[in-house]
C-alpha atoms as a PDB file:
ATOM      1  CA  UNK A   1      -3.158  -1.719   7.845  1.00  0.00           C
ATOM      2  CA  UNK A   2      -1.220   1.379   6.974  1.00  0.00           C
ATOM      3  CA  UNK A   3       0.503   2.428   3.981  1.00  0.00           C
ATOM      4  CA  UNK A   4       2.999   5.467   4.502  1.00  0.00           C
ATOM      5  CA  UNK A   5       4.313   6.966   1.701  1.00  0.00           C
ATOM      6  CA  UNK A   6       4.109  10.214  -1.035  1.00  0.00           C
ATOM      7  CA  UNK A   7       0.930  10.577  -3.225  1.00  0.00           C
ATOM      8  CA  UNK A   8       3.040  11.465  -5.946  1.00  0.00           C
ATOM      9  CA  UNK A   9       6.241   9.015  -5.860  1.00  0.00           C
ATOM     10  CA  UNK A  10       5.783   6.427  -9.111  1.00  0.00           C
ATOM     11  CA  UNK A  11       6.253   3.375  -6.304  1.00  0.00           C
ATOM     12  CA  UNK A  12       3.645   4.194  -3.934  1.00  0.00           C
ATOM     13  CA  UNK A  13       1.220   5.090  -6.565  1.00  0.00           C
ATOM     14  CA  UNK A  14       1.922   0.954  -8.280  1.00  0.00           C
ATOM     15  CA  UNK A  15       1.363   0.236  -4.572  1.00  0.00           C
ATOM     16  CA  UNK A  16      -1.947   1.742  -4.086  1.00  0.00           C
ATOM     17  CA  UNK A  17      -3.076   0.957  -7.315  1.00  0.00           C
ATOM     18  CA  UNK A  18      -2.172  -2.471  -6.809  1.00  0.00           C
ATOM     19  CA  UNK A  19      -3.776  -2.989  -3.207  1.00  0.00           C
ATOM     20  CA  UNK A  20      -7.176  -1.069  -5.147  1.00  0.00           C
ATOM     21  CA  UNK A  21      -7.409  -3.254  -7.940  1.00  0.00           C
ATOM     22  CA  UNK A  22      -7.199  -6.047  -5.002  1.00  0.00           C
ATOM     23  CA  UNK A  23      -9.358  -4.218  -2.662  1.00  0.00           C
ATOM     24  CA  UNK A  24      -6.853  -4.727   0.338  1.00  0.00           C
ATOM     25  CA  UNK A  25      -8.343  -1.905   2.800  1.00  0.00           C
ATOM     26  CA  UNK A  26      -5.681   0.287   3.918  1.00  0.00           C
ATOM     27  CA  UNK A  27      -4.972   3.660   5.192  1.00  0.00           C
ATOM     28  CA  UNK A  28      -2.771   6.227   3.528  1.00  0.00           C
ATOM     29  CA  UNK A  29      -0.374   8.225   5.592  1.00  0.00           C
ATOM     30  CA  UNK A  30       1.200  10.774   3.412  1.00  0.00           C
ATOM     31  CA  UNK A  31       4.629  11.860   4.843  1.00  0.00           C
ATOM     32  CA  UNK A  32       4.412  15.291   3.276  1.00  0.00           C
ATOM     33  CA  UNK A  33       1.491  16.527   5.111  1.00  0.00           C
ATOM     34  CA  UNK A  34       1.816  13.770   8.760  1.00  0.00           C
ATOM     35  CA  UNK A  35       5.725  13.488   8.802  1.00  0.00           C
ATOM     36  CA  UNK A  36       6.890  10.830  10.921  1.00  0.00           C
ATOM     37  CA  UNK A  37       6.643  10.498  14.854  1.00  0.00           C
ATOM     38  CA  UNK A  38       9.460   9.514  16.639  1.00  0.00           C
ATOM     39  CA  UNK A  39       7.792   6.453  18.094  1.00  0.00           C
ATOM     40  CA  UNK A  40       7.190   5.385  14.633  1.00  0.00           C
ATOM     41  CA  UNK A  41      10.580   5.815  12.978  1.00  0.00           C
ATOM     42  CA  UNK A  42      12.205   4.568  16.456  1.00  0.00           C
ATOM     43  CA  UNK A  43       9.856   1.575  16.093  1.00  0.00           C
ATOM     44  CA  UNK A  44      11.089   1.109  12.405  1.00  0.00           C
ATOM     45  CA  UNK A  45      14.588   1.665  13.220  1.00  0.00           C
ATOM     46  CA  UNK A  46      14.308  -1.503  15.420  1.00  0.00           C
ATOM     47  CA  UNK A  47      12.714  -3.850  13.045  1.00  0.00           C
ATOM     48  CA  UNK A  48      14.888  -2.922   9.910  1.00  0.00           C
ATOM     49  CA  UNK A  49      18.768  -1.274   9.551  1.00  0.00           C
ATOM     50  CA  UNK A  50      18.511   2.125   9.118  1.00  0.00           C
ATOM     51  CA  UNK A  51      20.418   1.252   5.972  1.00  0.00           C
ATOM     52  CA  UNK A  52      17.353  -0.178   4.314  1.00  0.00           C
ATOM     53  CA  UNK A  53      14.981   2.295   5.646  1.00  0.00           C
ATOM     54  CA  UNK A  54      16.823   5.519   4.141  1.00  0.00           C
ATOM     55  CA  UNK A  55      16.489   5.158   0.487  1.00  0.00           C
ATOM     56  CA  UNK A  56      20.151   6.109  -0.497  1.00  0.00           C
ATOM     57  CA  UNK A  57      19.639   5.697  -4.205  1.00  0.00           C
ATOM     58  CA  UNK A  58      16.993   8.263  -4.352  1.00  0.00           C
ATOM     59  CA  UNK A  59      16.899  11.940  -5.177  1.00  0.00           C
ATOM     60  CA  UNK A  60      16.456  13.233  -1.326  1.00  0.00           C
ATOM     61  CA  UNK A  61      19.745  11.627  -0.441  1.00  0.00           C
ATOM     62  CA  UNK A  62      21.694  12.768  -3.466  1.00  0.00           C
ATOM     63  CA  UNK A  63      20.657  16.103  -2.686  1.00  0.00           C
ATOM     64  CA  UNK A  64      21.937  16.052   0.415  1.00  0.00           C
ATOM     65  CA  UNK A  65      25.192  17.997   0.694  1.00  0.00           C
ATOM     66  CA  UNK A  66      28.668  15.421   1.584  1.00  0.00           C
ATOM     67  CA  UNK A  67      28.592  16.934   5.277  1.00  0.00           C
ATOM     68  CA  UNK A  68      24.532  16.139   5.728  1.00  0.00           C
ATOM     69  CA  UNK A  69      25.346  12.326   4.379  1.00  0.00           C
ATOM     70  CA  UNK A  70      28.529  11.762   6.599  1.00  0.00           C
ATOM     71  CA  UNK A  71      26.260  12.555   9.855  1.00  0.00           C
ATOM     72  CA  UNK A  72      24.026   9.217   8.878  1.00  0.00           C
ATOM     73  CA  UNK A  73      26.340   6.971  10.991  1.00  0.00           C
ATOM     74  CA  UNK A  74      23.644   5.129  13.169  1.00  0.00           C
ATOM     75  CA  UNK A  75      20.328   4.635  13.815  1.00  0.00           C
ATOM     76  CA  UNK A  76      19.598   7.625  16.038  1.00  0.00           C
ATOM     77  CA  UNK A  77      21.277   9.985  12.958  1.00  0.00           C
ATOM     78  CA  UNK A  78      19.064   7.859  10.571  1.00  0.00           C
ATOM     79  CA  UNK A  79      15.922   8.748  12.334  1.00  0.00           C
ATOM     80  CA  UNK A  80      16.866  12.670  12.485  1.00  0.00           C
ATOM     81  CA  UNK A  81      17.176  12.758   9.048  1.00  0.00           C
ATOM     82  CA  UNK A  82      13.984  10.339   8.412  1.00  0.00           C
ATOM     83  CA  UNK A  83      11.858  12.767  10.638  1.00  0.00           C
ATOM     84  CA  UNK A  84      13.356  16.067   8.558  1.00  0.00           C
ATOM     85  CA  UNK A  85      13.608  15.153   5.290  1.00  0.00           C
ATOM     86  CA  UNK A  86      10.550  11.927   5.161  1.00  0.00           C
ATOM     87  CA  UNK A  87      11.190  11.843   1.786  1.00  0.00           C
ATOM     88  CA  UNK A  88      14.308  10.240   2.194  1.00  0.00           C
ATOM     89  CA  UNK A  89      12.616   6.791   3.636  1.00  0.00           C
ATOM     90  CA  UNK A  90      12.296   3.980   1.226  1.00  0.00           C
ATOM     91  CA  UNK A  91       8.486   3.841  -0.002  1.00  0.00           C
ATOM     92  CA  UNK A  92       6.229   2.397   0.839  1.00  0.00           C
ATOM     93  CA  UNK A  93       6.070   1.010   4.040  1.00  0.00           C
ATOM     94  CA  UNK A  94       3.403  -1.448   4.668  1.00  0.00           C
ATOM     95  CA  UNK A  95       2.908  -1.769   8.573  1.00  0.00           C
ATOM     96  CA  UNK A  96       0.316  -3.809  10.192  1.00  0.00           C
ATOM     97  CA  UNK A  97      -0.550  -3.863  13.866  1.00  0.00           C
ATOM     98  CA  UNK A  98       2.833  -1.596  13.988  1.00  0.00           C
ATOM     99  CA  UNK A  99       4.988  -4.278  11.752  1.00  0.00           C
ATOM    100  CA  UNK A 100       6.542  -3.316   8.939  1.00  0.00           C
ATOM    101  CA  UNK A 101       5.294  -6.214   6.455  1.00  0.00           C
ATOM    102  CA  UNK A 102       6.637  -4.604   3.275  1.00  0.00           C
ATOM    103  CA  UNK A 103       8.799  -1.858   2.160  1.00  0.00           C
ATOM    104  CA  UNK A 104       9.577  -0.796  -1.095  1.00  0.00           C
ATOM    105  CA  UNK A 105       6.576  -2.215  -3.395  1.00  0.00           C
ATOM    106  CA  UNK A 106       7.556  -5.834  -5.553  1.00  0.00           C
ATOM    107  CA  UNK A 107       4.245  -6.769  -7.234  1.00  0.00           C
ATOM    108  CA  UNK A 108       5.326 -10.608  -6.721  1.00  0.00           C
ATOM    109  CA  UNK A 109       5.677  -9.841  -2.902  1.00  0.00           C
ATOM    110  CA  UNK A 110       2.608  -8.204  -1.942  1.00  0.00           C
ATOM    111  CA  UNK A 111       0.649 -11.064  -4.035  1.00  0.00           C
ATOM    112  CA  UNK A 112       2.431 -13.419  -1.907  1.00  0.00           C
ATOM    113  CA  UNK A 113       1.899 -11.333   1.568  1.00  0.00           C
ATOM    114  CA  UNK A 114      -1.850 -10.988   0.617  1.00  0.00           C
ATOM    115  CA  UNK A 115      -2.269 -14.277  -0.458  1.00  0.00           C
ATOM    116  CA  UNK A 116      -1.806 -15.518   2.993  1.00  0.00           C
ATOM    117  CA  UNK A 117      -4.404 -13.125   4.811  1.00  0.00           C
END
């Protein structure tokens, strides 16, 4: 199991903590130092809309300038931007055997996805 994500966002670190204090094995894959393949985000891209998978509430997208924004049409403009700026991906994204399980962290959830392992 694989958690992808930023050390230092607020939601990953409840989501590590969390799977710790549980001690659900997983590996960390830090977008700021591994970025994201394109088999991965083209994998992603077909299990969720790009719309939930580029976090357009958070800082990395409001930064974005009104001309980089109106390019994010599709899927295959989604997964430019995911692979340039990784930031701008909804964290964390919980993939096992290379299925997204969870994304975003919801304390409730991931009790009731572990709960069935």
């Amino acid at each position: 199991m694989k958690l992808y994500g930023i050390p230092n966002c607020n939601t990953v670190k409840k989501a590590r903590d969390w799977l710790e204090e549980h001690a659900i094995a997983y590996e960390f894959h830090d977008f700021k130092k591994l970025g994201l393949d394109t088999a991965t985000a083209q994998s992603w891209l077909q299990q969720y809309p790009w719309e939930k998978l580029v976090n357009r509430s958070g800082m990395t997208w409001r930064n974005l300038s009104d001309t980089e924004k109106n390019t994010v049409v599709d899927a295959s403009s989604a997964q430019v931007l995911m692979q340039e700026k990784t930031s701008v991906i909804k964290r964390p994204v919980m993939v096992k055997n290379d299925k997204i399980i969870a994304l975003g962290f919801n304390e409730t959830e991931y009790a009731q996805l572990f709960a069935k392992e």
